[in-house]
Protein backbone atom coordinates (compact mmCIF):
# COMPACT_ATOMS: atom_id res chain seq x y z
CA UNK A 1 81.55 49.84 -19.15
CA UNK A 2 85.12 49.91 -19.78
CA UNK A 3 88.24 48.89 -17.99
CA UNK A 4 90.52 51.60 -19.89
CA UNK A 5 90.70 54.78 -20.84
CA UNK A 6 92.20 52.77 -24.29
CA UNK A 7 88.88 50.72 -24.67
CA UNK A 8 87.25 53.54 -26.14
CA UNK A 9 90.32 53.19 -29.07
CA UNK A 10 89.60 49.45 -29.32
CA UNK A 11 88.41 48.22 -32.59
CA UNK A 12 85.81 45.63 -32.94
CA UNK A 13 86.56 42.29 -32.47
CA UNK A 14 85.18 39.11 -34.04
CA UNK A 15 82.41 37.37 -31.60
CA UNK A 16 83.98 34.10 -29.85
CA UNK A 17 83.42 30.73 -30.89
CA UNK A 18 82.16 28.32 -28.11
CA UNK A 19 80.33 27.91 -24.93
CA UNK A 20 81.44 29.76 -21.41
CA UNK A 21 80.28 30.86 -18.07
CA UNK A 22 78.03 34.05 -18.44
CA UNK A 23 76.85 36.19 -15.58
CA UNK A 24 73.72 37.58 -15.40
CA UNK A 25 74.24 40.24 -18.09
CA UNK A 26 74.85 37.57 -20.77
CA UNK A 27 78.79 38.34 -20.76
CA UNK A 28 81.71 36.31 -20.61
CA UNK A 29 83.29 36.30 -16.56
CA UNK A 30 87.00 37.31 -16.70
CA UNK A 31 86.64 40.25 -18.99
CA UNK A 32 88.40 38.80 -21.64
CA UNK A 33 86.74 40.61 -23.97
CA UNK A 34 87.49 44.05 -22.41
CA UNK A 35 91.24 44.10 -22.52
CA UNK A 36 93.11 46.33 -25.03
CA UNK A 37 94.79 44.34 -28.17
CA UNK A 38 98.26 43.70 -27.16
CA UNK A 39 100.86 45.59 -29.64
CA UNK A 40 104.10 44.95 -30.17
CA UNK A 41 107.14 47.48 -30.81
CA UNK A 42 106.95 47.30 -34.33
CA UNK A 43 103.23 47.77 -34.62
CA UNK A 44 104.04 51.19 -32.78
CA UNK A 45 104.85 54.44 -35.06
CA UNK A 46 106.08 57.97 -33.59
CA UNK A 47 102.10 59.00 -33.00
CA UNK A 48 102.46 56.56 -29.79
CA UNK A 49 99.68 54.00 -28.20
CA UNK A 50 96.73 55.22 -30.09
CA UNK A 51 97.94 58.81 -30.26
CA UNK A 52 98.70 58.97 -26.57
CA UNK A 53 102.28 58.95 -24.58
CA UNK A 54 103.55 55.43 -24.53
CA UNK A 55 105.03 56.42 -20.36
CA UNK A 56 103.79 58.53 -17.80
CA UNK A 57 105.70 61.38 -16.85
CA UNK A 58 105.78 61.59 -12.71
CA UNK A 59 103.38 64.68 -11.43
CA UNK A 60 106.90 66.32 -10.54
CA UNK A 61 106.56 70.46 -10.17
CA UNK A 62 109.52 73.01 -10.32
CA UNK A 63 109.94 72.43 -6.53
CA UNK A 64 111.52 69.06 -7.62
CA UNK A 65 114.03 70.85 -10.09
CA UNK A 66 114.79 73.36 -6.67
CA UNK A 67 115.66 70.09 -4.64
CA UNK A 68 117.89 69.35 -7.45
CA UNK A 69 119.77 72.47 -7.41
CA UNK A 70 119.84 72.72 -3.90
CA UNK A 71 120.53 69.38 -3.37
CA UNK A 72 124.02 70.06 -5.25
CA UNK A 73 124.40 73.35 -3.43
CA UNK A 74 124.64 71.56 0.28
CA UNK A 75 126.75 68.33 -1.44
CA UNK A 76 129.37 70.72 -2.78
CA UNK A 77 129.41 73.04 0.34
CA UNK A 78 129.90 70.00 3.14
CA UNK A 79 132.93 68.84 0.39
CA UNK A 80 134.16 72.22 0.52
CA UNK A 81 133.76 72.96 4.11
CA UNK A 82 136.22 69.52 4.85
CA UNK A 83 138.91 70.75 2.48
CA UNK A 84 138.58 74.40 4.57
CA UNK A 85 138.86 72.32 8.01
CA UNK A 86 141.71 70.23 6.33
CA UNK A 87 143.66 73.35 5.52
CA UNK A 88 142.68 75.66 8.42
CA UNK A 89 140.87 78.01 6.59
CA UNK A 90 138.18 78.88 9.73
CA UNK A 91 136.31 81.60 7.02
CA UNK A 92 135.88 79.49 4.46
CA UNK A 93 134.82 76.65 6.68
CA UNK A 94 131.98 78.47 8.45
CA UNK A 95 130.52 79.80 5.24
CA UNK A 96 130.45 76.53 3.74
CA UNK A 97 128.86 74.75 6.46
CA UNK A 98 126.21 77.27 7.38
CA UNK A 99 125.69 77.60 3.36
CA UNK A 100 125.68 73.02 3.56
CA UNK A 101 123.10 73.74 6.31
CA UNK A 102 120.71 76.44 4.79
CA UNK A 103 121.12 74.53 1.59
CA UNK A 104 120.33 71.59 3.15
CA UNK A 105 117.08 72.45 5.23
CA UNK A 106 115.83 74.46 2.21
CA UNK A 107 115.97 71.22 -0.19
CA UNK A 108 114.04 69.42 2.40
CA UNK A 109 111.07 71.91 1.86
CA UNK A 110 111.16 71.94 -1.46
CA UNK A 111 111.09 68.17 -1.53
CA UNK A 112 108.32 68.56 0.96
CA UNK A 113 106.03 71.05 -0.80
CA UNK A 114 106.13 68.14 -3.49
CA UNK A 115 105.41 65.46 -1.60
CA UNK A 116 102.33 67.33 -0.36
CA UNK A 117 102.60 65.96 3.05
CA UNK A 118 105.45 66.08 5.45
CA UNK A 119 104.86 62.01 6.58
CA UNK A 120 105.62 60.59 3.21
CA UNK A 121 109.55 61.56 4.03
CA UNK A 122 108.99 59.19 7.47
CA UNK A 123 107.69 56.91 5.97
CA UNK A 124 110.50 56.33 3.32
CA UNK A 125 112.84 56.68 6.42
CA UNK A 126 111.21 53.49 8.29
CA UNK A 127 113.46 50.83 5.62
CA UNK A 128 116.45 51.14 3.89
CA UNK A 129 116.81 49.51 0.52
CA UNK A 130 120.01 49.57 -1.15
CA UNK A 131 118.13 48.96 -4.51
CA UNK A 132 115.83 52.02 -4.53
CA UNK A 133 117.53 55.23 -5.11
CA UNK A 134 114.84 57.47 -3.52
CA UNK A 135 115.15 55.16 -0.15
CA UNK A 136 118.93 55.75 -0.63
CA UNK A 137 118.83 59.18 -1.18
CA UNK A 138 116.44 60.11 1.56
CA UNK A 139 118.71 58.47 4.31
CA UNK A 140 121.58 60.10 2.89
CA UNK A 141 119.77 63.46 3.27
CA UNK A 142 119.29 62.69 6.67
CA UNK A 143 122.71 61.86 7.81
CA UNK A 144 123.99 64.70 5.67
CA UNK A 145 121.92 67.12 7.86
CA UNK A 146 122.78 66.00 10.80
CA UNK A 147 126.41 65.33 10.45
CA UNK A 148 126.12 69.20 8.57
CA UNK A 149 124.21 70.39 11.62
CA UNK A 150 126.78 69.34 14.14
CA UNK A 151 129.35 71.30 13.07
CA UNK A 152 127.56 74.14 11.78
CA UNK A 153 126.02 74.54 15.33
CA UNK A 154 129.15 75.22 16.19
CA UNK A 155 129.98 77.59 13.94
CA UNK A 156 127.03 80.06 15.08
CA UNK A 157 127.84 79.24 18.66
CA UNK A 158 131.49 81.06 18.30
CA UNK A 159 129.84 83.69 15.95
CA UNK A 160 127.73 84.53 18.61
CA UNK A 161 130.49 84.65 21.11
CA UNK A 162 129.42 81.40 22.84
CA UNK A 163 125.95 82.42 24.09
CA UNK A 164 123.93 79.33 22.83
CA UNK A 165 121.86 78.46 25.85
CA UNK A 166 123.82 75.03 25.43
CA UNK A 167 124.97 74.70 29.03
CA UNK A 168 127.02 71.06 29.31
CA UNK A 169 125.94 70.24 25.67
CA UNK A 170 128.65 72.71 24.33
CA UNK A 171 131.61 70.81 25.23
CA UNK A 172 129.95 67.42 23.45
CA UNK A 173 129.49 69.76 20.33
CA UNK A 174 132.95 70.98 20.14
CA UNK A 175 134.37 67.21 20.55
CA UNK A 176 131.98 65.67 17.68
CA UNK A 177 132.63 69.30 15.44
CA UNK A 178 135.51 68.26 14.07
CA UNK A 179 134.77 64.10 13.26
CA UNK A 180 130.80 65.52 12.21
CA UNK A 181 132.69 67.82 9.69
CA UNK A 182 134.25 64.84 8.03
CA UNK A 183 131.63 63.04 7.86
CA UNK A 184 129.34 65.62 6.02
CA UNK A 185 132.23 65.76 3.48
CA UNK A 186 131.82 62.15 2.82
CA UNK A 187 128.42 62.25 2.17
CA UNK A 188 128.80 65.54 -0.17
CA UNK A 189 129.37 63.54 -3.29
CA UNK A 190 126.40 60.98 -2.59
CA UNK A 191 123.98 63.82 -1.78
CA UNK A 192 124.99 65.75 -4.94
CA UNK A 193 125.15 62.26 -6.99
CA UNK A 194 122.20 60.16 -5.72
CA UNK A 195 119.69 62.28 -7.95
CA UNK A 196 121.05 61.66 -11.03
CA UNK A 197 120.61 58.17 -10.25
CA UNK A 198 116.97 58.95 -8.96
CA UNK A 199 116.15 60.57 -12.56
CA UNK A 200 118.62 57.50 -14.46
CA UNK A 201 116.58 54.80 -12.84
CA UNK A 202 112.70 56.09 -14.15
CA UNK A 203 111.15 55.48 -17.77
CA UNK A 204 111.84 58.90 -18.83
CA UNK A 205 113.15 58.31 -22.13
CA UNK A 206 115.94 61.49 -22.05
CA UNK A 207 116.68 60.46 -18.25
CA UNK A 208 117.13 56.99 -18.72
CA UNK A 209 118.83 57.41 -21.76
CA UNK A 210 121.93 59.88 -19.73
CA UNK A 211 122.25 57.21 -16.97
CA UNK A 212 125.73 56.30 -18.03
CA UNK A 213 126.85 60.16 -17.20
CA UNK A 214 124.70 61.84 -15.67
CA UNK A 215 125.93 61.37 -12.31
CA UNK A 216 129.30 62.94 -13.53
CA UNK A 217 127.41 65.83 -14.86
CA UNK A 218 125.78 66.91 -11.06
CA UNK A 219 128.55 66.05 -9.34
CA UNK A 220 130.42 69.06 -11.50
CA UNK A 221 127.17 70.72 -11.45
CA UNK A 222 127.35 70.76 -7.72
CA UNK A 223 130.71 71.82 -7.12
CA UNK A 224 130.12 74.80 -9.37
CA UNK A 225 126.83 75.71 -7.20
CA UNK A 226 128.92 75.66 -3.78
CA UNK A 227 132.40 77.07 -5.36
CA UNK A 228 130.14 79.70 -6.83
CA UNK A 229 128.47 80.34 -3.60
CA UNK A 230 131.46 80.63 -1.45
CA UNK A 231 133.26 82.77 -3.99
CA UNK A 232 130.17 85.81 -3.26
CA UNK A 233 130.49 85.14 0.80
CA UNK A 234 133.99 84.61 1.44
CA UNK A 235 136.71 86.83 1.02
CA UNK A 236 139.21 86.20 -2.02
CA UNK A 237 142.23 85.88 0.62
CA UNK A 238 140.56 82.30 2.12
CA UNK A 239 138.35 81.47 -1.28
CA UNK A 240 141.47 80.02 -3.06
CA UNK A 241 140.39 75.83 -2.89
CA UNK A 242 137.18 77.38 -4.28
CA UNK A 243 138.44 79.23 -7.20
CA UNK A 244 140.49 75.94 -7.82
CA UNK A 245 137.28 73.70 -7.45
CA UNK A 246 135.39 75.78 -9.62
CA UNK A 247 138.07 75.43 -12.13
CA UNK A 248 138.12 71.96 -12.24
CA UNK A 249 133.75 71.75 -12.04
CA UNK A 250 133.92 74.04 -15.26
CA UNK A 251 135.87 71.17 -17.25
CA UNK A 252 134.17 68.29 -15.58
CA UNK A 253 130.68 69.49 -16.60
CA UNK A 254 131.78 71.10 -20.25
CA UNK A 255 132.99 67.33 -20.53
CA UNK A 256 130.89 65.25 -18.93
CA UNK A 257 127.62 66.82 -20.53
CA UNK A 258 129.13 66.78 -23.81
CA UNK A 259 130.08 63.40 -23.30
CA UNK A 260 126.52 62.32 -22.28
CA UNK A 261 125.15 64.32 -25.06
CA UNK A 262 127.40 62.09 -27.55
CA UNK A 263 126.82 58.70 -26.09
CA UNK A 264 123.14 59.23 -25.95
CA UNK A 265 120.55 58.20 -28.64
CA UNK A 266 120.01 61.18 -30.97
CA UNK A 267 116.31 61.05 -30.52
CA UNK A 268 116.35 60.76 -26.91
CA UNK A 269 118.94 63.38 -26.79
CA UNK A 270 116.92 65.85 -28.34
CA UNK A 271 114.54 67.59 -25.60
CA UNK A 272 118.43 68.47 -23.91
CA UNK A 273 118.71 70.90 -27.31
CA UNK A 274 115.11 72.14 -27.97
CA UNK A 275 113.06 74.10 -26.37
CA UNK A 276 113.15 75.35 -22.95
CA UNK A 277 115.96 73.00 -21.88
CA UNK A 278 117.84 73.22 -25.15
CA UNK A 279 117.79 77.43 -23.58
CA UNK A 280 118.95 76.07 -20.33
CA UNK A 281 121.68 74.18 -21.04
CA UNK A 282 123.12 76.17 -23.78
CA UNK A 283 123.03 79.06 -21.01
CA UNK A 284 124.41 76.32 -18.43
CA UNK A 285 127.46 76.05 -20.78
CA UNK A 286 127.99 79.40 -21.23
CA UNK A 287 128.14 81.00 -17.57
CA UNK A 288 130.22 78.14 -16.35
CA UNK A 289 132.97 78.77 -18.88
CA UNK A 290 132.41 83.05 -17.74
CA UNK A 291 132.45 81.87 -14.30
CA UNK A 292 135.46 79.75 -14.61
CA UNK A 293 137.58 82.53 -16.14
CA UNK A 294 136.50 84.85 -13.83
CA UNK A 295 137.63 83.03 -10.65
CA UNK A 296 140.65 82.30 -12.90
CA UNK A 297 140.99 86.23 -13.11
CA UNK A 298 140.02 87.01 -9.55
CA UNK A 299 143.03 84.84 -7.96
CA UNK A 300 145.13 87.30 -10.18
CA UNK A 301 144.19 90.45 -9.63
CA UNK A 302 144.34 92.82 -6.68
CA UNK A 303 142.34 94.93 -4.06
CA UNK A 304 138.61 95.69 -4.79
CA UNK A 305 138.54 94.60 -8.22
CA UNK A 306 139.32 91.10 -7.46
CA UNK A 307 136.79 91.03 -4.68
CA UNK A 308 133.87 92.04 -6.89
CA UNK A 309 135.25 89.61 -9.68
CA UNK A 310 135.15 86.92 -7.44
CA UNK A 311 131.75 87.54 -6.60
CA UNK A 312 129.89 88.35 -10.11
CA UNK A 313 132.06 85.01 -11.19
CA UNK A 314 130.53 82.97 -8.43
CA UNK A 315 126.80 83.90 -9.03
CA UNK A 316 127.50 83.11 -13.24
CA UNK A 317 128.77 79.53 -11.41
CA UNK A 318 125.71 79.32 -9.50
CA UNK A 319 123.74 80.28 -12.63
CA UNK A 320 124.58 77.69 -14.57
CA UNK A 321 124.65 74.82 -12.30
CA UNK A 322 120.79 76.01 -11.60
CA UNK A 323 120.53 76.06 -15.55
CA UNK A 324 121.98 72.54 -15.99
CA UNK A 325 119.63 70.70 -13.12
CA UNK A 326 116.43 72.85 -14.21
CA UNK A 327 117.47 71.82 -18.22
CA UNK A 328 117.67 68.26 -17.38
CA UNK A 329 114.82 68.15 -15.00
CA UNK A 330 112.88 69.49 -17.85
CA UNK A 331 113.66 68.04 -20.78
CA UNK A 332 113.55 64.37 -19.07
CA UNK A 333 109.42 65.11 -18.53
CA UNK A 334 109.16 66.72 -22.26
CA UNK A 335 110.52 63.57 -23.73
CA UNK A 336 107.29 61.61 -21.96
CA UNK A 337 105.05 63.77 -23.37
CA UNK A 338 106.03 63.27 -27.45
CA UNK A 339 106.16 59.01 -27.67
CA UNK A 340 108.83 59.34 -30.39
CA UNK A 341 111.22 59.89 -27.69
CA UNK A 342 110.63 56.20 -26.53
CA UNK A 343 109.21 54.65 -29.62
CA UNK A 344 111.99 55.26 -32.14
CA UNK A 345 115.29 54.35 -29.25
CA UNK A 346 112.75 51.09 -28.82
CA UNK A 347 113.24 50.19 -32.68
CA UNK A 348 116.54 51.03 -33.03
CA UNK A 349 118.11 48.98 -30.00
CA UNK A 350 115.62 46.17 -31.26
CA UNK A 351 117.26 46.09 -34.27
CA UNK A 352 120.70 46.29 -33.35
CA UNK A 353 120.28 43.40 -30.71
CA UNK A 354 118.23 41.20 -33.78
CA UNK A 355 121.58 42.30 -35.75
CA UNK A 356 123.63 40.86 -33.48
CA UNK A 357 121.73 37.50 -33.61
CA UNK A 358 119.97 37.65 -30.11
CA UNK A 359 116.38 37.22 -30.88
CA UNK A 360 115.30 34.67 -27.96
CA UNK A 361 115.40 36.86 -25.35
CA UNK A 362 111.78 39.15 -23.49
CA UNK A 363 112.81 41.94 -25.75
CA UNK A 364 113.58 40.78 -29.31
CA UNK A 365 111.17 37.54 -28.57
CA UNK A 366 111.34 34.11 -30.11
C-alpha cells in the first residue's frame, strides 16, 4: 500500500528505534513511515522530483488559448466602439459592438467547452473575491456582455429598420444605449488584461515568471485583434481611430514583449523561443510590424487599393495577436512539463537572496 505515486521512488529507510501504537497489521498508526523524504532545493537537479515535473500543468486544451484570443478581440472592440460613439463615427461603432458582442458570446463557449459543464461559470458567479483573478475575471465577463449587449441590441434594431418585436422595451434601450456603450469601454481594458493576470498568478514557471509585463503585452495584443478586425469590416473612410490604434498596439506589443522577454529569467524565458511557441511568437512579431505598415499605407492611399490594404493589413493584425496569446498559452504549459524550467530560477533567486544576506526567511531557511 502506498500513499504516493512517489513511494514507489522511496529508498529504504532505517527501521525505528522504540516502542509505538501498532494496529492490527503490526504497523506504526499515522503513516509515518509512508511519507516521501522531504528534499530541499538544493538536493533538486534539472531531472526534477525523481525524474518527474516538480508542478502540475492545469488540464487546459486549445479552447483555453481561443478564450484568450477572443477574450482580447471583444476588450479591444467595446474600447474601440466608445472612441467611435465619442467621435460620431455610427459605422465604426456598430461594427465594433456587434464584433465586442460575437466576440464576446463566442469566448464564453470556448471557456465553456473547457470547463466541461456550463454550472461551473454560476457557480464562480455566486462570490466575488477581489483576490482571485478567475472570480475577477468571470464577473467582468459578465458585465462586459451585458453592458456590450445593450448597445449592440440597438445597433441590429436600426439595421433592421426597427422591427425588433421590442414593443415599450425599445425606448428603455435607446436611453441606456448610449451610458451601456461607455460602460463596455471601461471594462475593455480589464477584460483584455485580467488573463494575463489569470496565467501571472499560477505555478507555471514561464507564466509566472512574465507577470511583471504580461498584462502590457495583451492589452497591445488586444487592440491589434479588434483594430485588425474593424480594419476588414469597416470602410477606410470611418476606420481612421483604428488604423491609429493599431499603430500604437504594434509598438506597445514589439515593446512590451521584448521587454518581458529581457526582464525574465533566461531559463524560464526559454519555451517563449523554442519550439512551437518560439514559431508563434516570432510569427506574432512579424505580422504585427506588416500589419502596422499596412494600415500606415492604407490611410495614404486612394480608391480600391486602399480598401483591400486595409483589409489584408487587418487580418496580418489579427494574425499575430492570435499568434502571441496561442505562443504564450503554450509555452507557459511546456515549461511544467521539463522541471528545469522551475528548478534552475529556484537556485538562482536562492542564491541571490543568500547573497544579499537574507537567509532567515521560509525560502532561504535558517
Amino acid at each position: 500500500m502506498t500513499s504516493s505515486e512517489y513511494d514507489q521512488f522511496r529508498p529504504p529507510r532505517p527501521p525505528r528505534k522504540g516502542k509505538g501504537r501498532k494496529g492490527s497489521g503490526g504497523r506504526r498508526r499515522g503513516g509515518d513511515d509512508l511519507m516521501v523524504p522531504q528534499v530541499e532545493v538544493e538536493q533538486l537537479d534539472a531531472s526534477g522530483y525523481y525524474g518527474h515535473p516538480v508542478v502540475k500543468a492545469p488540464p487546459w486544451e486549445w479552447p483555453v488559448g481561443a478564450y484568450l484570443f477572443l477574450g482580447g478581440v471583444a476588450g479591444g472592440s467595446g474600447l474601440l466602439a466608445a472612441g467611435a460613439q465619442l467621435s460620431g463615427r455610427k459605422t465604426l461603432r456598430r461594427n465594433a459592438r456587434l464584433a465586442g458582442l460575437g466576440s464576446a458570446g463566442l469566448g464564453a463557449v470556448a471557456l465553456l467547452a473547457d470547463l466541461g459543464r456550463p454550472e461551473r461559470f454560476l457557480h464562480m458567479l455566486r462570490t466575488f473575491k477581489v483576490t482571485s483573478p478567475m472570480s475577477v475575471g468571470s464577473w467582468i465577463l459578465v458585465s462586459y456582455s451585458g453592458t456590450v449587449g445593450l448597445a449592440a441590441v440597438n445597433e441590429v434594431d436600426r439595421m433592421l429598420g426597427d422591427r425588433l418585436p421590442l414593443g415599450p422595451l425599445r425606448r428603455v434601450l435607446r436611453v441606456v444605449e448610449a451610458p451601456a456603450g461607455l460602460g463596455a469601454g471601461l471594462l475593455g481594458a480589464p477584460l483584455a488584461a485580467y488573463t494575463a493576470v489569470l496565467l501571472s498568478d499560477t505555478a507555471m514557471p514561464t507564466w509566472n515568471a512574465a507577470h511583471r509585463d504580461l498584462p502590457f503585452v495583451f492589452v497591445s495584443s488586444a487592440s491589434l485583434a479588434a483594430c485588425g478586425l474593424a480594419l476588414v469590416t469597416t470602410g477606410a473612410e470611418q476606420a481612421a481611430p483604428a488604423r491609429n490604434l493599431a499603430v500604437l498596439g504594434v509598438v506597445g506589443e514589439v515593446i512590451a514583449t521584448r521587454t518581458m522577454h529581457r526582464r525574465m529569467d533566461p531559463v524560464a524565458a526559454e519555451p517563449l523561443h523554442t519550439g512551437t511557441p518560439g514559431t508563434l511568437m516570432r510569427w506574432s512579431e512579424g505580422l504585427a510590424i506588416a500589419g502596422g505598415v499596412g494600415a500606415l499605407a492604407a490611410g495614404a492611399r486612394p480608391g480600391r487599393a486602399r480598401r483591400v490594404l486595409a483589409a489584408l493589413s487587418g487580418v496580418a493584425l489579427m494574425a499575430a495577436s492570435a499568434c502571441t496569446r496561442f505562443g504564450v498559452f503554450q509555452a507557459g504549459l511546456n515549461s511544467a512539463a521539463d522541471p528545469r524550467y522551475t528548478i534552475e530560477p529556484q537556485k538562482r533567486r536562492l542564491a541571490q537572496r543568500r547573497a544579499a544576506g537574507i537567509t532567515g526567511d521560509s525560502i532561504t531557511g535558517a
